[in-house]
N, C-alpha and C. Protein backbone atom coordinates (compact mmCIF):
# COMPACT_ATOMS: atom_id res chain seq x y z
N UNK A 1 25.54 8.96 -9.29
CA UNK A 1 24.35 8.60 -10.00
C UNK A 1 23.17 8.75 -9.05
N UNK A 2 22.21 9.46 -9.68
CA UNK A 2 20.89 9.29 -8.37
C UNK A 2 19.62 8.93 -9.32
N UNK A 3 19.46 8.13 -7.83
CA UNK A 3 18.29 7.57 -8.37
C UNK A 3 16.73 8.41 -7.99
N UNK A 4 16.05 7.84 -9.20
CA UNK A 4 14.65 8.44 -9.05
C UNK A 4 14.00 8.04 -8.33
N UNK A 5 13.16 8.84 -6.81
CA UNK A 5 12.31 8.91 -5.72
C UNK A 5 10.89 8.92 -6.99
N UNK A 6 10.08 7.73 -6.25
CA UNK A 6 8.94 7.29 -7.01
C UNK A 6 7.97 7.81 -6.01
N UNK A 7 7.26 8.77 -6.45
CA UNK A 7 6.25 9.60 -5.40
C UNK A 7 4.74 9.45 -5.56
N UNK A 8 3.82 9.19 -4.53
CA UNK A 8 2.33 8.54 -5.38
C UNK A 8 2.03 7.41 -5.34
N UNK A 9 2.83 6.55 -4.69
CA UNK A 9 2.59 5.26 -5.64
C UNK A 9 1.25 4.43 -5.08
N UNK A 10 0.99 3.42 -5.54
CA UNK A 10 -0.02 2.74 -5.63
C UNK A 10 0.38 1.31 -5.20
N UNK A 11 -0.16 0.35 -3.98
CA UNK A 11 0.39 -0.48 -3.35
C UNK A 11 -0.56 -1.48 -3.23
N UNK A 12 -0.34 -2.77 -3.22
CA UNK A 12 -1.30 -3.42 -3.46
C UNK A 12 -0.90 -4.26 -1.99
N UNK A 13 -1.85 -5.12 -1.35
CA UNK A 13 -1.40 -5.21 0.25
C UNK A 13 -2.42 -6.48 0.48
N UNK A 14 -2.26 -7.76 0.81
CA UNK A 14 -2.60 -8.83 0.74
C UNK A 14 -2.81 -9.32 2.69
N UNK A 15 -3.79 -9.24 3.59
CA UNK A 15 -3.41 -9.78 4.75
C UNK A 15 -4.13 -10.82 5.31
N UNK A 16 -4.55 -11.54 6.57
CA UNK A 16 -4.82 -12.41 6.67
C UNK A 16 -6.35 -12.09 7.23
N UNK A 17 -7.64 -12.45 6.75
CA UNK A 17 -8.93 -12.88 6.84
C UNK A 17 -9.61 -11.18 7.20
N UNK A 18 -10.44 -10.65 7.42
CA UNK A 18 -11.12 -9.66 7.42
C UNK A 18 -10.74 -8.79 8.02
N UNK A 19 -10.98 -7.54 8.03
CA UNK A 19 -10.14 -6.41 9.10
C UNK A 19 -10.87 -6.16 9.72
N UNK A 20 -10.78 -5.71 10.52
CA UNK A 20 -11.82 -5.13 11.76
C UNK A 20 -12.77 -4.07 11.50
N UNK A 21 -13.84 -4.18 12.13
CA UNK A 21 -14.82 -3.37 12.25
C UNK A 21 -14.27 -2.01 12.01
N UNK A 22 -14.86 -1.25 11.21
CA UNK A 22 -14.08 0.35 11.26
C UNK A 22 -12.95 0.67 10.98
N UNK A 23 -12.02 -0.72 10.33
CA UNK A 23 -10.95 -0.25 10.12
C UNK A 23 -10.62 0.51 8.44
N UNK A 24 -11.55 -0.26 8.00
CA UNK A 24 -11.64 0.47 6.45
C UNK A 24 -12.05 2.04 6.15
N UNK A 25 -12.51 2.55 7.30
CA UNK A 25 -12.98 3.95 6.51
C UNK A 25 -12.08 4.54 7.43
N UNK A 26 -11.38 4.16 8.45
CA UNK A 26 -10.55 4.64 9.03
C UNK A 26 -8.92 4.94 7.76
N UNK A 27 -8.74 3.86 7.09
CA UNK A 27 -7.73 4.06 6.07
C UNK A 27 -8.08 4.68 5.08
N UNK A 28 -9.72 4.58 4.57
CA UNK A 28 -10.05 5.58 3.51
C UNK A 28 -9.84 7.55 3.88
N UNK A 29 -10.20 7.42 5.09
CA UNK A 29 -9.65 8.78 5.69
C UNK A 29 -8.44 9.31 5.74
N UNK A 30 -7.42 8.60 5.46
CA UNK A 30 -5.83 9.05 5.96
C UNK A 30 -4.92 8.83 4.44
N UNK A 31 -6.34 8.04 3.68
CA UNK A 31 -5.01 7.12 2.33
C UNK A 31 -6.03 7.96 1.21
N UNK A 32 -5.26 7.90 0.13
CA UNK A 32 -6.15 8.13 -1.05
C UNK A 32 -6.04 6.64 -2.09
N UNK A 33 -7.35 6.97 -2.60
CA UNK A 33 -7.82 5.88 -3.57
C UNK A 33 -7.84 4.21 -3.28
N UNK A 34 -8.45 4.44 -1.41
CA UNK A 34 -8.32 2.92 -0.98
C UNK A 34 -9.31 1.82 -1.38
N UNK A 35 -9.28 0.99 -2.26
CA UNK A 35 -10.17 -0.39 -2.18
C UNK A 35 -9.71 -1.15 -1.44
N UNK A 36 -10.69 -1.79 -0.63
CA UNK A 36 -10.63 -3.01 -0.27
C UNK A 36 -11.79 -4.26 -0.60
N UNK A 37 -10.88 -5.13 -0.93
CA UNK A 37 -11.77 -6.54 -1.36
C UNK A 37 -11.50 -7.50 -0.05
N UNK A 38 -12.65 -7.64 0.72
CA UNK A 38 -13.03 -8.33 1.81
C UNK A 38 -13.49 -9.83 1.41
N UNK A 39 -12.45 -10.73 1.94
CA UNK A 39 -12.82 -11.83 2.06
C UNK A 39 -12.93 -13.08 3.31
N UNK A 40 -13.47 -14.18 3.30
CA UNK A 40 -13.06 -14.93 4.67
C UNK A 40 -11.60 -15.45 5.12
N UNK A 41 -11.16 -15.42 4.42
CA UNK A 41 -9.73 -15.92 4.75
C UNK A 41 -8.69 -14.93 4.31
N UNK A 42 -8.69 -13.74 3.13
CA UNK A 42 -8.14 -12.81 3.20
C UNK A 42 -8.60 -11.26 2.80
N UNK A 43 -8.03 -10.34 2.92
CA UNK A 43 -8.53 -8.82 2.38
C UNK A 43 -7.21 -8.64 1.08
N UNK A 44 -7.78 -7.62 0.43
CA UNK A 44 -6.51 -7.52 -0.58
C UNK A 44 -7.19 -5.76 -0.34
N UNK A 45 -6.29 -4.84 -0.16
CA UNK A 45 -6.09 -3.31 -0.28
C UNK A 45 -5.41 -2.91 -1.26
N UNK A 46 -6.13 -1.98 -1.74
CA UNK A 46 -5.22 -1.17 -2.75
C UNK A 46 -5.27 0.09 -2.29
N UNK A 47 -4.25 1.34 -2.80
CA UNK A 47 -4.22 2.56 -1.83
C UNK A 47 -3.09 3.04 -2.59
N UNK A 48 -3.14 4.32 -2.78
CA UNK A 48 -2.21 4.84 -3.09
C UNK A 48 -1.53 5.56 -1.96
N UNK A 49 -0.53 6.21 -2.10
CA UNK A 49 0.63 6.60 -0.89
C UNK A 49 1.29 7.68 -1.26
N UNK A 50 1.98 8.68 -0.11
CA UNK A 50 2.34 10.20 -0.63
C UNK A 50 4.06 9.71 -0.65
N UNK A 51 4.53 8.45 0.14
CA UNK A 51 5.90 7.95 0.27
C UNK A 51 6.04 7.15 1.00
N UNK A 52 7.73 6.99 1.21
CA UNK A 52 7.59 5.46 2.38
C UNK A 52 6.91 5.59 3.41
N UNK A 53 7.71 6.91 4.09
CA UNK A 53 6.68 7.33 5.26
C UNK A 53 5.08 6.81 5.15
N UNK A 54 4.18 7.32 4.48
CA UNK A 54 2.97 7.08 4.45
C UNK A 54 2.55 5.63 4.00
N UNK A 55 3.59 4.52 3.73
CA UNK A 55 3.38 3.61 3.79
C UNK A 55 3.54 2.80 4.98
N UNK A 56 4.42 3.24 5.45
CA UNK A 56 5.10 2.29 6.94
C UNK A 56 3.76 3.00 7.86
N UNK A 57 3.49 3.70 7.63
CA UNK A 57 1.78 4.25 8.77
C UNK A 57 0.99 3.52 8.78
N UNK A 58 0.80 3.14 6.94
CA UNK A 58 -0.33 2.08 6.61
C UNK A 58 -0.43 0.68 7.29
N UNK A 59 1.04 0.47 7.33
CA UNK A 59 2.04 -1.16 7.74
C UNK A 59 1.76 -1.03 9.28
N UNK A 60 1.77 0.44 9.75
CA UNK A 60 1.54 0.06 11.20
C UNK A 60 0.38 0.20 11.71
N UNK A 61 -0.16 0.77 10.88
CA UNK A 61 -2.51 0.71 11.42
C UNK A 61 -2.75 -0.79 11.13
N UNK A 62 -2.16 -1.70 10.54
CA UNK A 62 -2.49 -2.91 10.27
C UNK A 62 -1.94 -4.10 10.96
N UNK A 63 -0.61 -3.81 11.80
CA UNK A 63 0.03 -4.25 12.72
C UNK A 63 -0.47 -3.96 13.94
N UNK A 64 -1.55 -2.06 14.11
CA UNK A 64 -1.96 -2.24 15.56
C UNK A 64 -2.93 -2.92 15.87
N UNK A 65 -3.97 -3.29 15.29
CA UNK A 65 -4.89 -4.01 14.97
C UNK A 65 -4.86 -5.70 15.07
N UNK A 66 -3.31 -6.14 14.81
CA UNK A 66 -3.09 -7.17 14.87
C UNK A 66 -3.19 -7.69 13.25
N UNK A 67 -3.26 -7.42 12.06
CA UNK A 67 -3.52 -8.09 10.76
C UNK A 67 -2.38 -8.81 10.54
N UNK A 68 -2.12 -9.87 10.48
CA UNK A 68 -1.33 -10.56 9.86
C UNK A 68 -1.11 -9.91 7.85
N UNK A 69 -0.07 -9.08 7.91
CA UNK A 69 0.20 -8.73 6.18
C UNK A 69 1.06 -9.92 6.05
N UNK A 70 0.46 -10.55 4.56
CA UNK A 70 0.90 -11.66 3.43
C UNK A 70 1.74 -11.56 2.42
N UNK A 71 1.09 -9.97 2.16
CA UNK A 71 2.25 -9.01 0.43
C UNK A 71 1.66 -7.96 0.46
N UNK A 72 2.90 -6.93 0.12
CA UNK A 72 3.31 -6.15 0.18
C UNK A 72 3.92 -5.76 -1.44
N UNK A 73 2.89 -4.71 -2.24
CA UNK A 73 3.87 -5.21 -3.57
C UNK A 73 3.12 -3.55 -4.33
N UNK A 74 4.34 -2.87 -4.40
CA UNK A 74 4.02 -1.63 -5.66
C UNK A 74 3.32 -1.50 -6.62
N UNK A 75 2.76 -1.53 -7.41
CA UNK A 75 2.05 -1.30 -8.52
C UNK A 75 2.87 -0.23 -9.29
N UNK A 76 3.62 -1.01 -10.51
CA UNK A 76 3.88 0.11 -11.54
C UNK A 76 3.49 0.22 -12.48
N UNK A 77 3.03 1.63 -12.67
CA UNK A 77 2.42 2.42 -13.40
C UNK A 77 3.31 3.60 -14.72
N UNK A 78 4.46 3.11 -14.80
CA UNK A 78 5.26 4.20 -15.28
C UNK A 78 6.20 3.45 -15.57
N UNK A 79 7.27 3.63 -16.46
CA UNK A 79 8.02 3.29 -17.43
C UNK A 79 9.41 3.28 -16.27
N UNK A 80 9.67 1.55 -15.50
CA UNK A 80 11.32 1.68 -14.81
C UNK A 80 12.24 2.12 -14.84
N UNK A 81 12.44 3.41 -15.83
CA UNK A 81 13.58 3.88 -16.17
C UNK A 81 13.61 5.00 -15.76
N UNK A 82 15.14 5.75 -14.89
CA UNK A 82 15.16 6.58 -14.04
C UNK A 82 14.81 7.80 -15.02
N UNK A 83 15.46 8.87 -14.84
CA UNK A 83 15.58 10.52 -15.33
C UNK A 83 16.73 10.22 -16.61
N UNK A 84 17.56 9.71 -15.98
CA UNK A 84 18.63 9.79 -16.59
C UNK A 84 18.54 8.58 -17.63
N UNK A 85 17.64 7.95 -18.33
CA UNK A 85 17.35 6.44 -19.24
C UNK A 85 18.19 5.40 -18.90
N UNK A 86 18.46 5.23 -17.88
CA UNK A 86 19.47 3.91 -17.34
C UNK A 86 17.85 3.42 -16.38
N UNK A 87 17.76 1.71 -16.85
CA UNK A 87 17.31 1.06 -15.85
C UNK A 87 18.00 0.36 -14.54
N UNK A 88 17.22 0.85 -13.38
CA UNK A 88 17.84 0.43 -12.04
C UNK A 88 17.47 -0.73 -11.51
């Protein structure tokens, strides 16, 4: 049985209090369709992604920096059910 590789996706990313100077257009450069909502105690990112790979990049520009990430959570956009109409 194989399962369906979800490609694109859209990630929603919760961390702890403001990001650093320059770090936002630095991710708008590398990510597509990044918001960020800047607050005092947290940021919330949204961003879409080409795969895991290009997520664990995201996970680690935010780790070099030092950000404490809170959540970590997909956004679905598309109907859970693989190719084959079995939900996984």
């Amino acid at each position: 049985m194989s399962k369906e590789v979800i490609v694109g996706s859209t990630y929603f990313l919760v961390v702890v209090g403001p990001l650093p100077s320059g770090f936002t257009r630095a991710v708008q450069d590398q990510f597509d369709d990044v918001q960020v909502a800047a607050g005092r105690s947290r940021t919330v990112i949204e961003c879409s992604v080409s795969d895991q790979s290009a997520l664990r990049a995201l996970l680690t520009l935010l780790w070099d920096v030092r950000c404490e990430v809170l959540l970590v959570s997909r956004i679905l956009t598309e109907n859970p059910r693989s190719h084959d109409g079995h939900c996984h």
